[in-house]
Protein backbone atom coordinates (compact mmCIF):
# COMPACT_ATOMS: atom_id res chain seq x y z
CA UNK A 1 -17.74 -19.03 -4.87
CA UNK A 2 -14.25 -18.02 -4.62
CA UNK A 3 -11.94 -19.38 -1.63
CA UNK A 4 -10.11 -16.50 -0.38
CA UNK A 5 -6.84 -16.17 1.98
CA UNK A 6 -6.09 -13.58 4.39
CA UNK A 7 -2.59 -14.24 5.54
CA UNK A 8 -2.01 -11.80 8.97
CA UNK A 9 -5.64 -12.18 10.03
CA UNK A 10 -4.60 -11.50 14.03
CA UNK A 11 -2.84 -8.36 12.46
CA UNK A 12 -5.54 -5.11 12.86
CA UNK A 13 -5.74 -4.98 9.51
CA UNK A 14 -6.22 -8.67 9.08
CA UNK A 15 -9.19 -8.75 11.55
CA UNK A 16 -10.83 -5.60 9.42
CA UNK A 17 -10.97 -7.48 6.38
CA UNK A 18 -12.04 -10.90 7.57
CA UNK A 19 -14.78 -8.59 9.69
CA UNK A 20 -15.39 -7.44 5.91
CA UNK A 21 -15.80 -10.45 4.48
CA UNK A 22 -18.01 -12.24 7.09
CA UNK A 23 -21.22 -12.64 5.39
CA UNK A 24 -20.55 -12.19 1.92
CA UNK A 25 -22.28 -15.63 0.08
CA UNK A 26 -19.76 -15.50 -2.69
CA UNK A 27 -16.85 -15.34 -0.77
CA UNK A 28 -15.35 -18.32 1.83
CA UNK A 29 -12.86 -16.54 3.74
CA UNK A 30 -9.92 -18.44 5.83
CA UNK A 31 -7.70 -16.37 8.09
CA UNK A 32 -4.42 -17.32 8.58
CA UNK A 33 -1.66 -16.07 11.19
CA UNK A 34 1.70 -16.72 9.75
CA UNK A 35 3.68 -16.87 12.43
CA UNK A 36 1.72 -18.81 14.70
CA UNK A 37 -0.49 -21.84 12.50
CA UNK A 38 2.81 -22.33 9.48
CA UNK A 39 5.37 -22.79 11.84
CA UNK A 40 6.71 -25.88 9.41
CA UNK A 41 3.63 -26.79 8.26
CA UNK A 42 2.97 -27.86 4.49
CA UNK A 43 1.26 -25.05 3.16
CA UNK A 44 -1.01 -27.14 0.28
CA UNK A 45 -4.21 -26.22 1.55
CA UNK A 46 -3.17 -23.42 -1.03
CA UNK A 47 -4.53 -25.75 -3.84
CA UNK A 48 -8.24 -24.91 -2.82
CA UNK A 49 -6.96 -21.15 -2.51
CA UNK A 50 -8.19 -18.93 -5.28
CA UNK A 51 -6.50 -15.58 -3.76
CA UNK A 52 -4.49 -14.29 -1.26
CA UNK A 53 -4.67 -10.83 0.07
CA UNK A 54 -1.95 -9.97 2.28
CA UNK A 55 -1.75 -7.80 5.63
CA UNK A 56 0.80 -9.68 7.84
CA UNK A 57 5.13 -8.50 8.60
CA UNK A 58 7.43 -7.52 6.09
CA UNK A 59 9.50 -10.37 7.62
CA UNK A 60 6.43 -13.39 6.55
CA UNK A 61 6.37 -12.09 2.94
CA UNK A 62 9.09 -13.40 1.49
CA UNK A 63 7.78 -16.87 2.58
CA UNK A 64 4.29 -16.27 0.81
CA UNK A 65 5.89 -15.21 -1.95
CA UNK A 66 7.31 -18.64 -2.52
CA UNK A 67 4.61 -20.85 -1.70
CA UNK A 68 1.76 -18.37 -3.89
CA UNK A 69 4.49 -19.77 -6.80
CA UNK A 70 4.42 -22.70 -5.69
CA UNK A 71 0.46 -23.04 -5.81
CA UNK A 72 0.10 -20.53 -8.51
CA UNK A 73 -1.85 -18.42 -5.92
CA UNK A 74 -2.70 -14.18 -7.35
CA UNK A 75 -1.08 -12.14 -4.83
CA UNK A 76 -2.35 -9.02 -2.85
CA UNK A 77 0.60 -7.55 -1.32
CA UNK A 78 -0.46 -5.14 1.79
CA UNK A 79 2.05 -5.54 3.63
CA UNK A 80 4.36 -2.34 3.61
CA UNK A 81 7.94 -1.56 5.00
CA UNK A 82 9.65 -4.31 2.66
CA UNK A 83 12.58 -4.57 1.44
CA UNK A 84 14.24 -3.66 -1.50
CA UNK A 85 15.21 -7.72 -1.86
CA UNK A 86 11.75 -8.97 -1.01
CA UNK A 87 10.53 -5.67 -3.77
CA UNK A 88 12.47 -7.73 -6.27
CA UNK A 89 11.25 -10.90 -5.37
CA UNK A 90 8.43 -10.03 -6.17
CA UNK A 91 9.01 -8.92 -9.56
CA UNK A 92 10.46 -11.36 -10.32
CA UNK A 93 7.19 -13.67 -9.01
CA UNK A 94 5.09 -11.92 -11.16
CA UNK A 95 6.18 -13.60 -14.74
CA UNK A 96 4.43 -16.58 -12.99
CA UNK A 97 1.31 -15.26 -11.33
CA UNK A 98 -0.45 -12.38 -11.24
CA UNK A 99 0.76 -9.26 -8.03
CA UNK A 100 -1.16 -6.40 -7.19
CA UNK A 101 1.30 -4.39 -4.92
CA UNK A 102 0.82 -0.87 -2.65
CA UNK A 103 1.76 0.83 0.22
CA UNK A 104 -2.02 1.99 0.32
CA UNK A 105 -5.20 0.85 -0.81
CA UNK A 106 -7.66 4.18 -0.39
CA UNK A 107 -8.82 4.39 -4.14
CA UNK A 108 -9.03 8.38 -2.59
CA UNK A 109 -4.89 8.17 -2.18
CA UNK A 110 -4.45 7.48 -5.53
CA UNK A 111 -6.56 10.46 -6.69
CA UNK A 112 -4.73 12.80 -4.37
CA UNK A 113 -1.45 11.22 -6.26
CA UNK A 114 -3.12 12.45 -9.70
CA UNK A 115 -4.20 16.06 -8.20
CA UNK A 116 -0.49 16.41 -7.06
CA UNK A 117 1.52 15.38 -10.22
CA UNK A 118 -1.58 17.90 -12.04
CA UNK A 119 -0.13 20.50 -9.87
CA UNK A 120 3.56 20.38 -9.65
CA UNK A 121 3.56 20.50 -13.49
CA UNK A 122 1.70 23.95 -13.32
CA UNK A 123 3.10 25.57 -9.95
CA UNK A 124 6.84 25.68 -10.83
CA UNK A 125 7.95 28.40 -8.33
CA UNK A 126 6.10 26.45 -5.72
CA UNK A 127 8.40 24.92 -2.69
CA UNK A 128 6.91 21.11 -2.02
CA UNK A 129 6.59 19.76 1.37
CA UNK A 130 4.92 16.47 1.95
CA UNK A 131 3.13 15.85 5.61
CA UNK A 132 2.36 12.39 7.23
CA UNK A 133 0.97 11.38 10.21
CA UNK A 134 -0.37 7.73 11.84
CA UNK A 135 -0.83 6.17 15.04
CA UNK A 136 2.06 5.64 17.61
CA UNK A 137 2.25 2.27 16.96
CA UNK A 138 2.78 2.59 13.11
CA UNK A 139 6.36 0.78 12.64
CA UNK A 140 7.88 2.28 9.68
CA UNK A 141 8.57 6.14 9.30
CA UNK A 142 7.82 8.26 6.71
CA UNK A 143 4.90 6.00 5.69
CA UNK A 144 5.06 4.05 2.51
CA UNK A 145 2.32 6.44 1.32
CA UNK A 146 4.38 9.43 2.12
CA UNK A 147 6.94 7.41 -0.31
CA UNK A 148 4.39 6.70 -2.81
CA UNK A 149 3.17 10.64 -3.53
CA UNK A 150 7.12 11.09 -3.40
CA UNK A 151 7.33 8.88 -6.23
CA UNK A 152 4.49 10.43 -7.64
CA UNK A 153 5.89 13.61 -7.85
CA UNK A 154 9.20 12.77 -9.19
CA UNK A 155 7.98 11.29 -12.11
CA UNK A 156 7.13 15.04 -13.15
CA UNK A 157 9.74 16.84 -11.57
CA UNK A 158 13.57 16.07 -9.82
CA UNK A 159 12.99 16.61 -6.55
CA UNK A 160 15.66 15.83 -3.77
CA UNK A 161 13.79 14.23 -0.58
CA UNK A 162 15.05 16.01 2.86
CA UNK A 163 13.94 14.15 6.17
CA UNK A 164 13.93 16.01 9.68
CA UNK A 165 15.35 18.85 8.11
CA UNK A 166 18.05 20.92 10.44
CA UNK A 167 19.08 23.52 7.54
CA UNK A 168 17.92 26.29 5.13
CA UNK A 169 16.01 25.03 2.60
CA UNK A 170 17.44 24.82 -1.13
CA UNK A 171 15.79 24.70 -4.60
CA UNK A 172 14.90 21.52 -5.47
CA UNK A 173 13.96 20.12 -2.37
CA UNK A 174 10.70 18.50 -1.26
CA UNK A 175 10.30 17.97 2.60
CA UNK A 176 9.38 14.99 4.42
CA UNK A 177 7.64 15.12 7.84
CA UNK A 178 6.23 11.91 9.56
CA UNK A 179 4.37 12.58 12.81
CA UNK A 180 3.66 9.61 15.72
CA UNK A 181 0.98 10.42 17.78
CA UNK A 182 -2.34 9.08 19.46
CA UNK A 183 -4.65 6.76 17.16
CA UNK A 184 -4.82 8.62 13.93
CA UNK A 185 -5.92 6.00 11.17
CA UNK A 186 -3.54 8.28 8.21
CA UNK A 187 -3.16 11.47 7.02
CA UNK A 188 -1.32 12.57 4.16
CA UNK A 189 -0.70 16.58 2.77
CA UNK A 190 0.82 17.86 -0.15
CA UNK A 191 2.10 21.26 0.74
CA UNK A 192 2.29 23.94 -2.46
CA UNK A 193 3.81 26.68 -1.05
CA UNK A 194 4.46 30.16 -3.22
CA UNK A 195 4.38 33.77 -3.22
CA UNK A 196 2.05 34.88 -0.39
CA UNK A 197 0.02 31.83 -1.51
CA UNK A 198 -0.34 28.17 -0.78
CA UNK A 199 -2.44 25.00 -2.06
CA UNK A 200 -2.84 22.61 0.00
CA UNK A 201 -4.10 18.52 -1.24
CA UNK A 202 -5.10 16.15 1.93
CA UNK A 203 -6.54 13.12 2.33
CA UNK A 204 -7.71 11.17 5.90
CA UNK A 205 -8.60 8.30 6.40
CA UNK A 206 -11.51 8.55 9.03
CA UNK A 207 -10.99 3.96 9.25
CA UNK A 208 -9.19 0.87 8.39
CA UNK A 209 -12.13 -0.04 6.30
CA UNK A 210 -10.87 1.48 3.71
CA UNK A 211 -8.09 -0.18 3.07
CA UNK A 212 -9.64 -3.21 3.27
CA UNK A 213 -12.35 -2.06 0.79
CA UNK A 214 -9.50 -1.47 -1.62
CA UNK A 215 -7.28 -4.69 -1.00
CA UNK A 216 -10.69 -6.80 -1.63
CA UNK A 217 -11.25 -4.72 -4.63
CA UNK A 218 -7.78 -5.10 -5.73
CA UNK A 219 -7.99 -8.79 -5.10
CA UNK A 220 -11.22 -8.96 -7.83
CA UNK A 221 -8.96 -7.00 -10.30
CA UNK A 222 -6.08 -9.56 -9.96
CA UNK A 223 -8.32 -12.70 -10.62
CA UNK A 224 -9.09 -11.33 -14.08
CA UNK A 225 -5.13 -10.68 -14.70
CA UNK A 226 -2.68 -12.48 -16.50
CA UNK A 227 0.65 -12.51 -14.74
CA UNK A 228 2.27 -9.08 -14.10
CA UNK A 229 2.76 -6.89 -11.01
CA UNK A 230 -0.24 -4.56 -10.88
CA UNK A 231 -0.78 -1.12 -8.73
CA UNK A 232 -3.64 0.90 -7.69
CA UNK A 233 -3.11 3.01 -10.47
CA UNK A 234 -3.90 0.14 -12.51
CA UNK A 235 -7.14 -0.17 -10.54
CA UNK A 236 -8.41 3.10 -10.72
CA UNK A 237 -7.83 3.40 -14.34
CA UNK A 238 -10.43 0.73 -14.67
CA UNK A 239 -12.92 2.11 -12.58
């Protein structure tokens, strides 16, 4: 049996996965609410921790961070919005102990992310534009998925990101729209837009389980792993 930490277990996401991971025998799950039950407390209950998957605020991580290397602790980073410091923290935490970072855990995302890269290698007179949208709560904006198929795509081609565009587009470009509204889970479109023809690559999420799914899944991948920081490309290449 593996003990298991979910740090940001009042967060929605938190509450999914420890929902999740009720009633799995192999599995003894302890939920944790950063801000609330560390509040300078000694953190070595860590030493009976085998994992930590993460879902709390960018502003808790760099704190986990420390004490995972203290305690030698594999890392599930799903927390998004952070920083570029706390980014680099983390790299440099992972020559100790193994991190499995994303900004989404939908195994579906990461085809989507293939699909896309497929395309823009093949569909050079194509204009890009890249469409988000979440719930109006949703902190952060574009989403760190929107970022992620960004990425994605300019790994095959330069592409200049243009946010709440207010002029005539020019080559090159690749457009980023985030919409607020309501209690959509997450949506994300890639746009292919040519002569009097257009392609169009979505995926929605119809729950949080998802995610969830993924970070537990992610989680199993990491306690196999030597240190290293590890993505969901990583993942799916194994499955």
């Amino acid at each position: 049996m593996h003990s298991l930490l979910v740090h940001g277990a009042k967060g929605a996401m938190g509450q999914v996965l420890m929902d999740m991971l009720t009633g799995m025998d192999h599995i003894h799950a302890i939920g944790l609410d950063p801000r609330a039950d560390m509040a300078n407390k000694p953190w070595d209950f860590l030493e009976e921790i085998d994992l930590i998957i993460d879902f709390s605020h960018f502003s808790q991580v760099d704190r986990l961070i420390d004490q995972a290397m203290a305690y030698q602790v594999p890392l599930v980073i799903a927390t998004t919005a952070l920083s570029q410091n706390t980014l680099d923290k983390l790299e440099e935490a992972s020559k100790t102990i193994p991190i499995f970072l994303s900004d989404n855990y939908a195994l579906g995302l990461q085809v989507l992310i293939h699909l896309a890269q497929e395309a823009i290698q093949r569909l050079e007179d194509f204009d890009v534009e890249i469409i988000e949208a979440h719930h109006r709560y949703k902190q952060d904006a574009p989403s760190g998925t929107a970022k992620m198929i960004l990425q994605g795509l300019q790994e095959k081609q330069a592409l200049k990101p243009v946010f709440e565009r207010q002029a005539k587009r020019q080559a090159g470009e690749v457009g980023i729209h985030a919409i607020r509204a309501g209690t959509i889970t997450g949506s994300h479109q890639v746009l292919f837009a040519g002569q009097d023809e257009t392609i169009s690559l979505h995926h929605q999420a119809y729950s949080k389980e998802i995610f969830a799914k993924g970070a537990y899944q992610a989680g199993r991948f990491l306690l196999l792993k030597e240190p290293g920081l590890y993505s969901m490309k990583d993942l799916l290449e194994r499955i």
